[in-house]
C-alpha atoms as a PDB file:
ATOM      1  CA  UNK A   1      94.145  95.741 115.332  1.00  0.00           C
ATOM      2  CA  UNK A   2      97.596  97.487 115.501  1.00  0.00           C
ATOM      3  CA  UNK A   3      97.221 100.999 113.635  1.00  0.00           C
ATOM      4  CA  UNK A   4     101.093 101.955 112.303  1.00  0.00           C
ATOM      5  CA  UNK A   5     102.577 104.893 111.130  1.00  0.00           C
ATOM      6  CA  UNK A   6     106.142 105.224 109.336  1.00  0.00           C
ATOM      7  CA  UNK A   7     107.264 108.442 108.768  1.00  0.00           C
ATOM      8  CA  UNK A   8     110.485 108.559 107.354  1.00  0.00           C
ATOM      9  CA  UNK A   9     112.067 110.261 103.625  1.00  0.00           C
ATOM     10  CA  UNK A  10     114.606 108.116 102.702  1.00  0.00           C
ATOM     11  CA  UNK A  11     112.933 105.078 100.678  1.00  0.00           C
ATOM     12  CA  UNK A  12     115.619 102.921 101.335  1.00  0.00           C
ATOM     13  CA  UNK A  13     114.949 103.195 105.189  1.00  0.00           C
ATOM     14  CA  UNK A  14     111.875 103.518 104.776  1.00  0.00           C
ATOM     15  CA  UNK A  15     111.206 100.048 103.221  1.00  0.00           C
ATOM     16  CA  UNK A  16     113.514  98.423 105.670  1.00  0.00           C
ATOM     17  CA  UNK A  17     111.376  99.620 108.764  1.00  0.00           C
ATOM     18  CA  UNK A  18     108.232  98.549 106.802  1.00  0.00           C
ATOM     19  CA  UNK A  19     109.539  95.277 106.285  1.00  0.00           C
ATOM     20  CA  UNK A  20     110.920  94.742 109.779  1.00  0.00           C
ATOM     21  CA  UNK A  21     107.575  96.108 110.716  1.00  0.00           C
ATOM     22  CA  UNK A  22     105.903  93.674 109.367  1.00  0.00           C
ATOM     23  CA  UNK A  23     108.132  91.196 110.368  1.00  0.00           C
ATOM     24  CA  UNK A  24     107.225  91.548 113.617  1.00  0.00           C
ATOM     25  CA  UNK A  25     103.732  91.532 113.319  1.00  0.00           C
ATOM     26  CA  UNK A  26     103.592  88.822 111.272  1.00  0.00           C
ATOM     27  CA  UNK A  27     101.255  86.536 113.476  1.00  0.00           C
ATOM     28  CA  UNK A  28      99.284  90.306 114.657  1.00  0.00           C
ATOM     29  CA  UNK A  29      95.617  91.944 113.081  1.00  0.00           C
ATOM     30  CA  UNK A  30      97.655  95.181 112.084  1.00  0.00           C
ATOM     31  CA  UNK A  31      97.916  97.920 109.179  1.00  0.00           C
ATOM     32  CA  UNK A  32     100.949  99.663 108.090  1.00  0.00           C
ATOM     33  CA  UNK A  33     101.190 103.090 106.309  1.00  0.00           C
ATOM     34  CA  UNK A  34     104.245 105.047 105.175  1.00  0.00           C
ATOM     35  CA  UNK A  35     104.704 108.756 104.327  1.00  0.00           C
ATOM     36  CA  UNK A  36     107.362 110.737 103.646  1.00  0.00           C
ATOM     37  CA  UNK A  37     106.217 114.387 104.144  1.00  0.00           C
ATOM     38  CA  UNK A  38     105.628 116.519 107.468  1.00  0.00           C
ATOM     39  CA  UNK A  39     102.685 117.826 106.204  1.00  0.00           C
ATOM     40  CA  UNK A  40     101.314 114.338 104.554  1.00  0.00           C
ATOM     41  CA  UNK A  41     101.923 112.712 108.118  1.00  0.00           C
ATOM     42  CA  UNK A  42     100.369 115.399 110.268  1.00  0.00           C
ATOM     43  CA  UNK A  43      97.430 114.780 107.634  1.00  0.00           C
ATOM     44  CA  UNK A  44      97.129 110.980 108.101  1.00  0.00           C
ATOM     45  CA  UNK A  45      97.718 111.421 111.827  1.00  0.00           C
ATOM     46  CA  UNK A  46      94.243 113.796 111.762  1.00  0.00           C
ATOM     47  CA  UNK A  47      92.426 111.456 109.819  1.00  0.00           C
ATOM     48  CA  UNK A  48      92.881 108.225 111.085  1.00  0.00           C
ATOM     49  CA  UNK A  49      93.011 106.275 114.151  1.00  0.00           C
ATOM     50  CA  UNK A  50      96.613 105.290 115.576  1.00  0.00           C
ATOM     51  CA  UNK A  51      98.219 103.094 118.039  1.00  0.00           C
ATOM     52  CA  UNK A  52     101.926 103.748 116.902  1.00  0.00           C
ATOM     53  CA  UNK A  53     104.030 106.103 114.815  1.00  0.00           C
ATOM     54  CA  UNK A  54     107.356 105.430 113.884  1.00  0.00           C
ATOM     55  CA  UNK A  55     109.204 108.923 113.750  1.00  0.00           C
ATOM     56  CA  UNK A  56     112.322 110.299 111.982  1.00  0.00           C
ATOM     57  CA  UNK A  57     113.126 113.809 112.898  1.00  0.00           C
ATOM     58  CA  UNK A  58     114.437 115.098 110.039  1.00  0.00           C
ATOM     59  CA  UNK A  59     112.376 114.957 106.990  1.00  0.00           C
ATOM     60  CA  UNK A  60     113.295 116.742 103.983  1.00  0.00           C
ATOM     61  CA  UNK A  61     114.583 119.364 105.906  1.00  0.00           C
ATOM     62  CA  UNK A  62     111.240 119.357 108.326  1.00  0.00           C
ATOM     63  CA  UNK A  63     111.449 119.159 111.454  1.00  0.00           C
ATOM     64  CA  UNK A  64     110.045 116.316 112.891  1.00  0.00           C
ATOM     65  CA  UNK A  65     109.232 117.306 116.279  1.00  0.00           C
ATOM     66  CA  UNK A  66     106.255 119.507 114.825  1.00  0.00           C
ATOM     67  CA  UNK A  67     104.806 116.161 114.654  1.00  0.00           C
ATOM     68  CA  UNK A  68     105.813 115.823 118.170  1.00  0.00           C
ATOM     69  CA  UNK A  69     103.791 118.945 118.933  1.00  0.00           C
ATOM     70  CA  UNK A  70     100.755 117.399 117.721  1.00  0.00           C
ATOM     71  CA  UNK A  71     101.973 113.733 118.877  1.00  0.00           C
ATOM     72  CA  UNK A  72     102.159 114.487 122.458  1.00  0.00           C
ATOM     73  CA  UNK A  73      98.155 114.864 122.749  1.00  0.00           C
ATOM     74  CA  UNK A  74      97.295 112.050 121.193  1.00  0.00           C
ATOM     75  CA  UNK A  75      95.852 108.857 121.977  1.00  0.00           C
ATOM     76  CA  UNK A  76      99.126 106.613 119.876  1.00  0.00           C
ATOM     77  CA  UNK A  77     102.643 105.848 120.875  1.00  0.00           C
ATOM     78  CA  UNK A  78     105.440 107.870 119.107  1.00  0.00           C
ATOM     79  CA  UNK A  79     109.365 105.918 118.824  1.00  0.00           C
ATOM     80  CA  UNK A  80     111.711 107.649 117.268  1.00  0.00           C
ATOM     81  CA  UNK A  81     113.924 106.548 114.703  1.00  0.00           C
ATOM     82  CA  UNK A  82     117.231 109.085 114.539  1.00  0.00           C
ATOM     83  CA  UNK A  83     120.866 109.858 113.613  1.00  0.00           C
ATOM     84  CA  UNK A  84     120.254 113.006 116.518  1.00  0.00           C
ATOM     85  CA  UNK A  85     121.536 111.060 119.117  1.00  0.00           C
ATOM     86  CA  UNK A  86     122.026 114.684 120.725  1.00  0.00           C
ATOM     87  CA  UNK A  87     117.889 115.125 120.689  1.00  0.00           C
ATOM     88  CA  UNK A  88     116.747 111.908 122.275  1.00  0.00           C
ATOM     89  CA  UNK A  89     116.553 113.935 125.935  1.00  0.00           C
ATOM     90  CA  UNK A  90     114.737 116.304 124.087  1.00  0.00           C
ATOM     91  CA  UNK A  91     112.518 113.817 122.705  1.00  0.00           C
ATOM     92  CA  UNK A  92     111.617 111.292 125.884  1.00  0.00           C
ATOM     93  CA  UNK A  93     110.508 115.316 127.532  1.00  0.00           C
ATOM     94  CA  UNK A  94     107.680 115.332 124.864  1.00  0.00           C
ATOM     95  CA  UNK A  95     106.681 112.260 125.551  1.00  0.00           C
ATOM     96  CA  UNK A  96     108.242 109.536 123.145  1.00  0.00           C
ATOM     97  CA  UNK A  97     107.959 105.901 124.435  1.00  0.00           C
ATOM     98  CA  UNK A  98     111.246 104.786 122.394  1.00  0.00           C
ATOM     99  CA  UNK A  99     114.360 106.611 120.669  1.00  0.00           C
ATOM    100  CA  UNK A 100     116.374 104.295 118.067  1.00  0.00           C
ATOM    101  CA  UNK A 101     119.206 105.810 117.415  1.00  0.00           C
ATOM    102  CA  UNK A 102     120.594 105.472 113.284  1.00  0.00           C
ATOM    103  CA  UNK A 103     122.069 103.026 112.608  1.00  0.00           C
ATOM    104  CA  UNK A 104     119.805 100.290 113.803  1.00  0.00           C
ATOM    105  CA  UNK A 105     119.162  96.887 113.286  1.00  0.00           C
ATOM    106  CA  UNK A 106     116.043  94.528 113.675  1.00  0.00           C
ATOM    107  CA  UNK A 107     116.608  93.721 117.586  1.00  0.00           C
ATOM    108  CA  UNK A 108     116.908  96.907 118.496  1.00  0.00           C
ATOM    109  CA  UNK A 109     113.536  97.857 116.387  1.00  0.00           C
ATOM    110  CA  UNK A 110     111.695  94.937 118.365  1.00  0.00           C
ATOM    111  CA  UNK A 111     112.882  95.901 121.872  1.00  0.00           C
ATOM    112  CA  UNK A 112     110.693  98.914 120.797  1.00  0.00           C
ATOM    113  CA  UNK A 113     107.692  96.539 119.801  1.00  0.00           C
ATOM    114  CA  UNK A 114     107.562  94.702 122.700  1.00  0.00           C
ATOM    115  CA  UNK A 115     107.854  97.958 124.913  1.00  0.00           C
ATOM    116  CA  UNK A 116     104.417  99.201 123.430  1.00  0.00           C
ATOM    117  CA  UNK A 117     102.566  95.242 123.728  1.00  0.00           C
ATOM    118  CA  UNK A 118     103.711  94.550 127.470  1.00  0.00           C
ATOM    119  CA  UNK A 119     103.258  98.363 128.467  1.00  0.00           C
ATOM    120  CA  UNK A 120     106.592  98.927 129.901  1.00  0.00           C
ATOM    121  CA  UNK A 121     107.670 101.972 130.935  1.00  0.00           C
ATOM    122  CA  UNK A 122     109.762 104.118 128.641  1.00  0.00           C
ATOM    123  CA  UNK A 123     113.520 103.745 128.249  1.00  0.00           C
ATOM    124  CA  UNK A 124     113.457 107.265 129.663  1.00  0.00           C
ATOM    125  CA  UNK A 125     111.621 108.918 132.381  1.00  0.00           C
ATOM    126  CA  UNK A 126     111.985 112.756 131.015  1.00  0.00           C
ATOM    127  CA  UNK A 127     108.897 113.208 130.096  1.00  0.00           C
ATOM    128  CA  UNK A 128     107.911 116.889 131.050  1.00  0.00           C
ATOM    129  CA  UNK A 129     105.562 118.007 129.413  1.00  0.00           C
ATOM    130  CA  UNK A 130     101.239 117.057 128.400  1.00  0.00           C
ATOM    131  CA  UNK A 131      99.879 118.242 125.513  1.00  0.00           C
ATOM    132  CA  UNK A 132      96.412 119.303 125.936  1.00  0.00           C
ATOM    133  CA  UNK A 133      93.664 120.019 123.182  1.00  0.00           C
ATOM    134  CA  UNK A 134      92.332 123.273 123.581  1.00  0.00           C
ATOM    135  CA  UNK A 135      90.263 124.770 120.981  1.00  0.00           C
ATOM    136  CA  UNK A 136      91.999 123.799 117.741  1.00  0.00           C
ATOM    137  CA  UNK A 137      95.364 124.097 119.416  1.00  0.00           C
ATOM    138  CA  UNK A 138      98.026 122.071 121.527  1.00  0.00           C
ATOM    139  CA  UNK A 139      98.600 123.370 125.306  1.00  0.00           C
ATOM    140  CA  UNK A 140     101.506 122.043 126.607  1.00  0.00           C
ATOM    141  CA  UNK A 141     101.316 121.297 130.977  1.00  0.00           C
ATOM    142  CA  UNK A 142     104.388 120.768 132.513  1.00  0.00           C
ATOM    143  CA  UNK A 143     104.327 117.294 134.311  1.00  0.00           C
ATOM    144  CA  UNK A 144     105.628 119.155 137.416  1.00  0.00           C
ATOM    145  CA  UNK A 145     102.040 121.242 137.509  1.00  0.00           C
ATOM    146  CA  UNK A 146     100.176 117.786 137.788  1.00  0.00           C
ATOM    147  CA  UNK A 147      98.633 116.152 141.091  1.00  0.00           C
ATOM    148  CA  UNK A 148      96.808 113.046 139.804  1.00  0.00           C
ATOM    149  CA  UNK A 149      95.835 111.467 137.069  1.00  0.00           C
ATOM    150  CA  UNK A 150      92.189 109.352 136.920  1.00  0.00           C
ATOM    151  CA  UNK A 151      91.134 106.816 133.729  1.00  0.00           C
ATOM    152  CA  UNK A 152      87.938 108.006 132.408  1.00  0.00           C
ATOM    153  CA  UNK A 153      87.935 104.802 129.789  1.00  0.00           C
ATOM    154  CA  UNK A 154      90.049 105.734 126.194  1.00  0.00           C
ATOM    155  CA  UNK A 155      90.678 108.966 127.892  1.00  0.00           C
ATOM    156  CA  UNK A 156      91.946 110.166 130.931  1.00  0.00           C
ATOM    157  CA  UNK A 157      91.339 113.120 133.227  1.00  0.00           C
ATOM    158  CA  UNK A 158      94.539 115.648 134.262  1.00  0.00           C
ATOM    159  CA  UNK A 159      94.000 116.581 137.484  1.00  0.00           C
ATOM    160  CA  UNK A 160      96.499 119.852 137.954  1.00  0.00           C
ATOM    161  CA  UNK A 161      97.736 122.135 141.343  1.00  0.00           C
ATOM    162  CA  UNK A 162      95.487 124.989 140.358  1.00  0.00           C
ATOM    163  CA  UNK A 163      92.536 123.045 140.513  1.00  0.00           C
ATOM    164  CA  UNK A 164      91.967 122.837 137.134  1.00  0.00           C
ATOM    165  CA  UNK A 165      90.973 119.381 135.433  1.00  0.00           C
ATOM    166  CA  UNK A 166      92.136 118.719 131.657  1.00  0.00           C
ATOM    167  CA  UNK A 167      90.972 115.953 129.340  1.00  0.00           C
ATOM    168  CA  UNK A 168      93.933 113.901 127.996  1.00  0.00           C
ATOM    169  CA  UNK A 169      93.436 110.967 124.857  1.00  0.00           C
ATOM    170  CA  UNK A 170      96.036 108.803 125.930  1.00  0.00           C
ATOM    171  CA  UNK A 171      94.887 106.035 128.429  1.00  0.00           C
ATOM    172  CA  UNK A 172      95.883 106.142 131.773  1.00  0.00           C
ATOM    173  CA  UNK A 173      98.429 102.498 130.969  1.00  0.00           C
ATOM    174  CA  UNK A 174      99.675 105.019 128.378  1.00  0.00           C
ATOM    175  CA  UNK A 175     100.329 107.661 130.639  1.00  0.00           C
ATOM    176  CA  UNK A 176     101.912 105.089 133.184  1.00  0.00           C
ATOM    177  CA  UNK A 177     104.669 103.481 130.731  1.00  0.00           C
ATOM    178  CA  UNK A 178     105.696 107.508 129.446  1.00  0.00           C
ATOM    179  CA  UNK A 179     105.418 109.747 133.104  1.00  0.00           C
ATOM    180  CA  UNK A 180     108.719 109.720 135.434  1.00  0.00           C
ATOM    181  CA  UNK A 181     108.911 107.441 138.389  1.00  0.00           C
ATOM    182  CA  UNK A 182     107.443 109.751 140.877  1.00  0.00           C
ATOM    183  CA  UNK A 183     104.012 109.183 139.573  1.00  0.00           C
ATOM    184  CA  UNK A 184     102.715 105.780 140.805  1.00  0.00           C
ATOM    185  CA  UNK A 185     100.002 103.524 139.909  1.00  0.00           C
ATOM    186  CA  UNK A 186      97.568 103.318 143.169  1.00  0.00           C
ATOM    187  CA  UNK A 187      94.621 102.248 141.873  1.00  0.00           C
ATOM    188  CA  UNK A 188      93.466 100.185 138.272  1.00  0.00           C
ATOM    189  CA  UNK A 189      91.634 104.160 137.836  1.00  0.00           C
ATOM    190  CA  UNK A 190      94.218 106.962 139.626  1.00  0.00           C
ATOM    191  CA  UNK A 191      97.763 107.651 138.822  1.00  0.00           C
ATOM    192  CA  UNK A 192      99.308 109.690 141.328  1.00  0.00           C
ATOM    193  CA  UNK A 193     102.591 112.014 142.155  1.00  0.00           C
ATOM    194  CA  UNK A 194     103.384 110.611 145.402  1.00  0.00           C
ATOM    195  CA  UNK A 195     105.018 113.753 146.801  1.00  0.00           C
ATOM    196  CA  UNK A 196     101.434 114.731 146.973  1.00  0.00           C
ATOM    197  CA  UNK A 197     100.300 112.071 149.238  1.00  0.00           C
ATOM    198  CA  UNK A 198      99.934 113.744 153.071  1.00  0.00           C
ATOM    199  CA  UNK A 199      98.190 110.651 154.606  1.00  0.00           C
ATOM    200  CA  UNK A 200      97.749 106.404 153.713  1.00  0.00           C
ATOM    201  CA  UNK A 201      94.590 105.889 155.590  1.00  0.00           C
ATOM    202  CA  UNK A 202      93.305 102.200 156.230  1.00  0.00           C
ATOM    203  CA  UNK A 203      89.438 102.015 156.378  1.00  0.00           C
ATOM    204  CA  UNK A 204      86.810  99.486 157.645  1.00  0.00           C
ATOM    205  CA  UNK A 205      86.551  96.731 155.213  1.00  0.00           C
ATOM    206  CA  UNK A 206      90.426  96.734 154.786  1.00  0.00           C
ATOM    207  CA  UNK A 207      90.072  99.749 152.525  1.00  0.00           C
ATOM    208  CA  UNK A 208      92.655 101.675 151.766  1.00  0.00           C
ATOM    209  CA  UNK A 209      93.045 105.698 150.557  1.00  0.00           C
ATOM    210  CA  UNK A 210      95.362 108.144 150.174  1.00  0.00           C
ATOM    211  CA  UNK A 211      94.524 111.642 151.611  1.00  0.00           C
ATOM    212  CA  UNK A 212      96.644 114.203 148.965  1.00  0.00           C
ATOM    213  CA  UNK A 213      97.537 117.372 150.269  1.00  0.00           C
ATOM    214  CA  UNK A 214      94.935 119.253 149.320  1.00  0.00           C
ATOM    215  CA  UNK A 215      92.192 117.093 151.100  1.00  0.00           C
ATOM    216  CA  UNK A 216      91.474 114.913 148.371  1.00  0.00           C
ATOM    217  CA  UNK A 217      90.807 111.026 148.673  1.00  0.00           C
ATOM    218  CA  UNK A 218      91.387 108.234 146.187  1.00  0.00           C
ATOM    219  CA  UNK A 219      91.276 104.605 146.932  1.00  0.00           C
ATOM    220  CA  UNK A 220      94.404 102.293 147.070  1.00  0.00           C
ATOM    221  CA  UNK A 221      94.153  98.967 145.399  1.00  0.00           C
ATOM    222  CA  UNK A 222      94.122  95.784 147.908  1.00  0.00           C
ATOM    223  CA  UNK A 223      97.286  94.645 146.113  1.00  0.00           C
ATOM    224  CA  UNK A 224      98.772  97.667 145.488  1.00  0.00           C
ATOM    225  CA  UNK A 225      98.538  99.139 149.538  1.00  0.00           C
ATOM    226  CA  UNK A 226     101.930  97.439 150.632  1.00  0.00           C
ATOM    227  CA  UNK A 227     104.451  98.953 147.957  1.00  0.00           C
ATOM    228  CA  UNK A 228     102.441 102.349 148.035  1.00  0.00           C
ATOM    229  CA  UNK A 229     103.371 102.712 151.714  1.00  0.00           C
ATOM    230  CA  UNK A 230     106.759 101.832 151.189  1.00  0.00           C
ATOM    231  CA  UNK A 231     107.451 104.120 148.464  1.00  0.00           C
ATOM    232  CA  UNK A 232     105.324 107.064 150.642  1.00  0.00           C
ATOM    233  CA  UNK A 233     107.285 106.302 154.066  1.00  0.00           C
END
Protein backbone atom coordinates (compact mmCIF):
# COMPACT_ATOMS: atom_id res chain seq x y z
CA UNK A 1 0.00 0.00 0.00
CA UNK A 2 1.32 3.44 -1.20
CA UNK A 3 0.39 6.10 1.64
CA UNK A 4 0.17 9.79 -0.35
CA UNK A 5 0.12 13.11 0.74
CA UNK A 6 -0.76 16.34 -1.46
CA UNK A 7 -0.23 19.40 0.06
CA UNK A 8 -0.88 22.13 -2.06
CA UNK A 9 -3.64 25.55 -1.81
CA UNK A 10 -4.55 26.17 -5.08
CA UNK A 11 -7.58 23.70 -5.97
CA UNK A 12 -6.97 23.90 -9.42
CA UNK A 13 -3.40 22.37 -8.91
CA UNK A 14 -4.33 20.62 -6.51
CA UNK A 15 -6.84 18.40 -8.43
CA UNK A 16 -4.47 18.10 -11.31
CA UNK A 17 -1.68 16.42 -9.09
CA UNK A 18 -4.45 14.22 -7.56
CA UNK A 19 -5.52 13.13 -10.77
CA UNK A 20 -2.08 12.58 -12.27
CA UNK A 21 -1.52 10.89 -8.99
CA UNK A 22 -3.77 8.60 -9.48
CA UNK A 23 -3.01 8.17 -12.85
CA UNK A 24 -0.03 6.72 -12.10
CA UNK A 25 -1.03 4.43 -9.64
CA UNK A 26 -3.69 3.22 -11.38
CA UNK A 27 -2.68 -0.59 -11.45
CA UNK A 28 -0.99 0.16 -7.44
CA UNK A 29 -2.81 -0.75 -3.63
CA UNK A 30 -2.50 3.08 -2.73
CA UNK A 31 -4.48 6.01 -0.85
CA UNK A 32 -4.43 9.57 -1.70
CA UNK A 33 -5.18 12.56 0.64
CA UNK A 34 -5.12 16.30 -0.07
CA UNK A 35 -4.87 19.32 2.27
CA UNK A 36 -4.46 22.65 1.84
CA UNK A 37 -3.28 24.10 5.21
CA UNK A 38 0.29 24.01 7.00
CA UNK A 39 -1.16 23.27 10.05
CA UNK A 40 -3.90 20.59 8.61
CA UNK A 41 -0.83 18.78 6.88
CA UNK A 42 1.57 18.78 9.78
CA UNK A 43 -1.67 17.23 11.52
CA UNK A 44 -2.28 14.38 9.02
CA UNK A 45 1.48 13.86 8.76
CA UNK A 46 1.32 13.07 12.89
CA UNK A 47 -1.49 10.93 12.59
CA UNK A 48 -1.04 8.71 9.93
CA UNK A 49 1.38 6.52 8.32
CA UNK A 50 3.20 7.86 5.03
CA UNK A 51 5.29 6.71 2.24
CA UNK A 52 5.14 10.03 0.14
CA UNK A 53 4.21 13.69 0.42
CA UNK A 54 3.84 15.82 -2.36
CA UNK A 55 4.99 19.41 -1.17
CA UNK A 56 4.31 23.01 -2.31
CA UNK A 57 6.25 25.56 -0.43
CA UNK A 58 4.15 28.23 -0.31
CA UNK A 59 0.82 27.73 1.16
CA UNK A 60 -1.37 30.51 1.91
CA UNK A 61 1.38 32.48 2.78
CA UNK A 62 2.98 29.41 5.03
CA UNK A 63 5.93 28.40 4.61
CA UNK A 64 6.26 25.11 3.52
CA UNK A 65 9.55 24.10 4.65
CA UNK A 66 8.14 23.99 8.37
CA UNK A 67 6.82 20.86 7.02
CA UNK A 68 10.26 20.18 5.92
CA UNK A 69 11.37 20.60 9.53
CA UNK A 70 9.21 17.91 10.62
CA UNK A 71 9.60 15.96 7.11
CA UNK A 72 13.21 15.41 7.36
CA UNK A 73 12.77 12.84 10.43
CA UNK A 74 10.39 10.92 9.11
CA UNK A 75 10.01 7.59 7.82
CA UNK A 76 8.12 9.03 4.02
CA UNK A 77 9.58 10.60 0.96
CA UNK A 78 9.01 14.41 0.50
CA UNK A 79 9.04 15.89 -3.63
CA UNK A 80 8.49 19.13 -3.99
CA UNK A 81 6.24 20.76 -6.22
CA UNK A 82 7.42 24.72 -6.74
CA UNK A 83 7.48 28.01 -8.71
CA UNK A 84 10.92 28.71 -6.16
CA UNK A 85 13.13 27.45 -8.56
CA UNK A 86 15.68 29.64 -6.40
CA UNK A 87 14.92 27.12 -3.17
CA UNK A 88 15.35 23.72 -4.72
CA UNK A 89 19.29 23.72 -3.30
CA UNK A 90 17.79 24.64 -0.26
CA UNK A 91 15.39 21.95 -0.41
CA UNK A 92 17.55 18.64 -1.70
CA UNK A 93 19.92 19.98 1.86
CA UNK A 94 16.83 18.94 3.98
CA UNK A 95 16.48 16.02 2.47
CA UNK A 96 13.82 16.09 -0.46
CA UNK A 97 14.04 13.09 -2.89
CA UNK A 98 12.50 15.26 -5.91
CA UNK A 99 11.98 19.14 -6.73
CA UNK A 100 9.33 19.85 -9.68
CA UNK A 101 9.69 22.98 -10.57
CA UNK A 102 5.98 25.06 -11.61
CA UNK A 103 5.01 24.68 -14.36
CA UNK A 104 4.97 20.95 -14.76
CA UNK A 105 3.47 18.45 -16.70
CA UNK A 106 2.59 14.66 -16.19
CA UNK A 107 6.19 13.23 -17.33
CA UNK A 108 7.94 15.23 -15.32
CA UNK A 109 5.50 14.24 -12.18
CA UNK A 110 6.24 10.43 -13.04
CA UNK A 111 10.04 10.73 -13.34
CA UNK A 112 9.36 11.56 -9.62
CA UNK A 113 7.19 8.29 -9.15
CA UNK A 114 9.43 6.05 -10.49
CA UNK A 115 12.42 7.66 -8.48
CA UNK A 116 10.64 6.62 -5.11
CA UNK A 117 9.52 2.66 -6.63
CA UNK A 118 13.10 1.77 -8.09
CA UNK A 119 14.94 3.63 -5.11
CA UNK A 120 17.12 5.80 -7.11
CA UNK A 121 19.10 8.19 -5.75
CA UNK A 122 17.92 11.77 -5.60
CA UNK A 123 18.22 14.22 -8.50
CA UNK A 124 20.45 16.02 -6.01
CA UNK A 125 23.07 14.96 -3.66
CA UNK A 126 22.85 18.17 -1.14
CA UNK A 127 21.47 16.67 1.39
CA UNK A 128 23.12 18.10 4.66
CA UNK A 129 21.38 17.77 7.17
CA UNK A 130 19.30 14.53 9.58
CA UNK A 131 16.60 15.32 11.50
CA UNK A 132 16.57 13.52 14.68
CA UNK A 133 13.59 13.02 17.23
CA UNK A 134 14.54 14.12 20.46
CA UNK A 135 12.05 14.54 23.09
CA UNK A 136 9.09 16.14 21.32
CA UNK A 137 11.44 18.08 19.09
CA UNK A 138 13.45 17.88 15.69
CA UNK A 139 17.47 17.88 16.05
CA UNK A 140 18.95 18.57 13.01
CA UNK A 141 22.85 16.52 12.43
CA UNK A 142 24.79 17.76 9.83
CA UNK A 143 25.57 14.86 7.33
CA UNK A 144 29.25 15.95 7.60
CA UNK A 145 29.15 14.84 11.60
CA UNK A 146 28.14 11.22 10.45
CA UNK A 147 30.52 8.02 10.24
CA UNK A 148 28.12 5.16 9.37
CA UNK A 149 24.94 4.35 9.05
CA UNK A 150 23.50 0.53 10.12
CA UNK A 151 19.62 -0.80 9.20
CA UNK A 152 18.03 -1.77 12.35
CA UNK A 153 14.73 -3.01 10.19
CA UNK A 154 12.00 0.21 9.51
CA UNK A 155 14.57 2.20 11.29
CA UNK A 156 18.01 2.86 11.12
CA UNK A 157 20.82 3.63 13.55
CA UNK A 158 23.10 7.13 13.05
CA UNK A 159 26.28 6.32 13.95
CA UNK A 160 28.08 10.01 14.50
CA UNK A 161 32.12 11.24 15.10
CA UNK A 162 31.47 11.91 18.75
CA UNK A 163 30.51 8.57 19.44
CA UNK A 164 27.15 9.15 19.84
CA UNK A 165 24.45 6.77 18.15
CA UNK A 166 20.95 8.36 17.03
CA UNK A 167 17.81 6.51 15.98
CA UNK A 168 16.61 7.62 12.50
CA UNK A 169 12.79 6.38 10.90
CA UNK A 170 13.77 6.39 7.49
CA UNK A 171 15.18 2.97 6.23
CA UNK A 172 18.57 2.63 5.46
CA UNK A 173 17.39 2.24 1.12
CA UNK A 174 15.85 5.58 2.14
CA UNK A 175 18.80 7.02 3.46
CA UNK A 176 20.86 5.58 0.41
CA UNK A 177 18.69 7.21 -2.56
CA UNK A 178 18.73 10.96 -0.37
CA UNK A 179 22.70 11.05 1.26
CA UNK A 180 25.57 12.52 -1.18
CA UNK A 181 27.81 10.19 -3.06
CA UNK A 182 30.46 9.89 -0.49
CA UNK A 183 28.38 7.61 1.57
CA UNK A 184 28.40 4.09 0.02
CA UNK A 185 26.41 1.06 0.36
CA UNK A 186 28.94 -1.80 1.79
CA UNK A 187 26.84 -4.09 3.16
CA UNK A 188 22.67 -5.05 2.66
CA UNK A 189 22.91 -3.55 6.79
CA UNK A 190 25.85 -0.54 6.88
CA UNK A 191 26.00 2.59 4.91
CA UNK A 192 29.21 4.16 5.17
CA UNK A 193 31.26 7.65 4.47
CA UNK A 194 34.12 6.21 2.78
CA UNK A 195 36.59 8.92 3.80
CA UNK A 196 36.27 7.07 7.01
CA UNK A 197 37.49 3.81 5.82
CA UNK A 198 41.47 3.41 7.11
CA UNK A 199 41.76 -0.31 6.07
CA UNK A 200 39.73 -3.10 3.41
CA UNK A 201 40.73 -6.20 5.18
CA UNK A 202 40.11 -9.70 3.44
CA UNK A 203 39.42 -12.51 6.03
CA UNK A 204 39.42 -16.37 6.03
CA UNK A 205 36.36 -17.56 4.36
CA UNK A 206 36.75 -14.78 1.65
CA UNK A 207 35.32 -12.30 4.13
CA UNK A 208 35.63 -9.03 3.72
CA UNK A 209 35.61 -5.73 6.35
CA UNK A 210 36.35 -2.43 6.47
CA UNK A 211 38.44 -1.18 9.48
CA UNK A 212 37.04 2.81 9.92
CA UNK A 213 39.27 5.07 11.48
CA UNK A 214 38.33 4.84 14.69
CA UNK A 215 38.89 0.98 15.01
CA UNK A 216 35.61 -0.05 14.08
CA UNK A 217 34.75 -3.15 11.78
CA UNK A 218 31.80 -3.77 9.50
CA UNK A 219 31.54 -6.47 6.97
CA UNK A 220 31.71 -5.90 3.12
CA UNK A 221 29.22 -7.71 1.01
CA UNK A 222 30.76 -10.63 -1.33
CA UNK A 223 29.42 -8.64 -4.29
CA UNK A 224 29.91 -5.44 -3.16
CA UNK A 225 34.07 -5.96 -2.13
CA UNK A 226 35.36 -5.12 -5.76
CA UNK A 227 33.74 -1.54 -6.35
CA UNK A 228 34.28 -0.71 -2.53
CA UNK A 229 38.04 -1.04 -3.08
CA UNK A 230 38.00 0.86 -6.07
CA UNK A 231 36.17 3.72 -4.82
CA UNK A 232 38.55 3.49 -1.32
CA UNK A 233 41.98 3.21 -3.39
Amino acid sequence: MMNILIVEDETRIAKRIERMTKDFFKNTSYSLHRVDELQEALEYIKQYPLDLVLLDLNLNGDNGFDILGTAISESFHTVIISAYKDRAIEAFEYGVLDFIPKPFNQHRLEQAFERVLTKEKASNGHMKFLGIKKRGSIQLIPVEEVVFIKGAGTYTEIFLKNGRKELHDKSLEKLEQLLPETFERIHKSYLVKIAEVKEILVKPGSKYEAELKDGTLLPIGRTRYKEIKAKWV
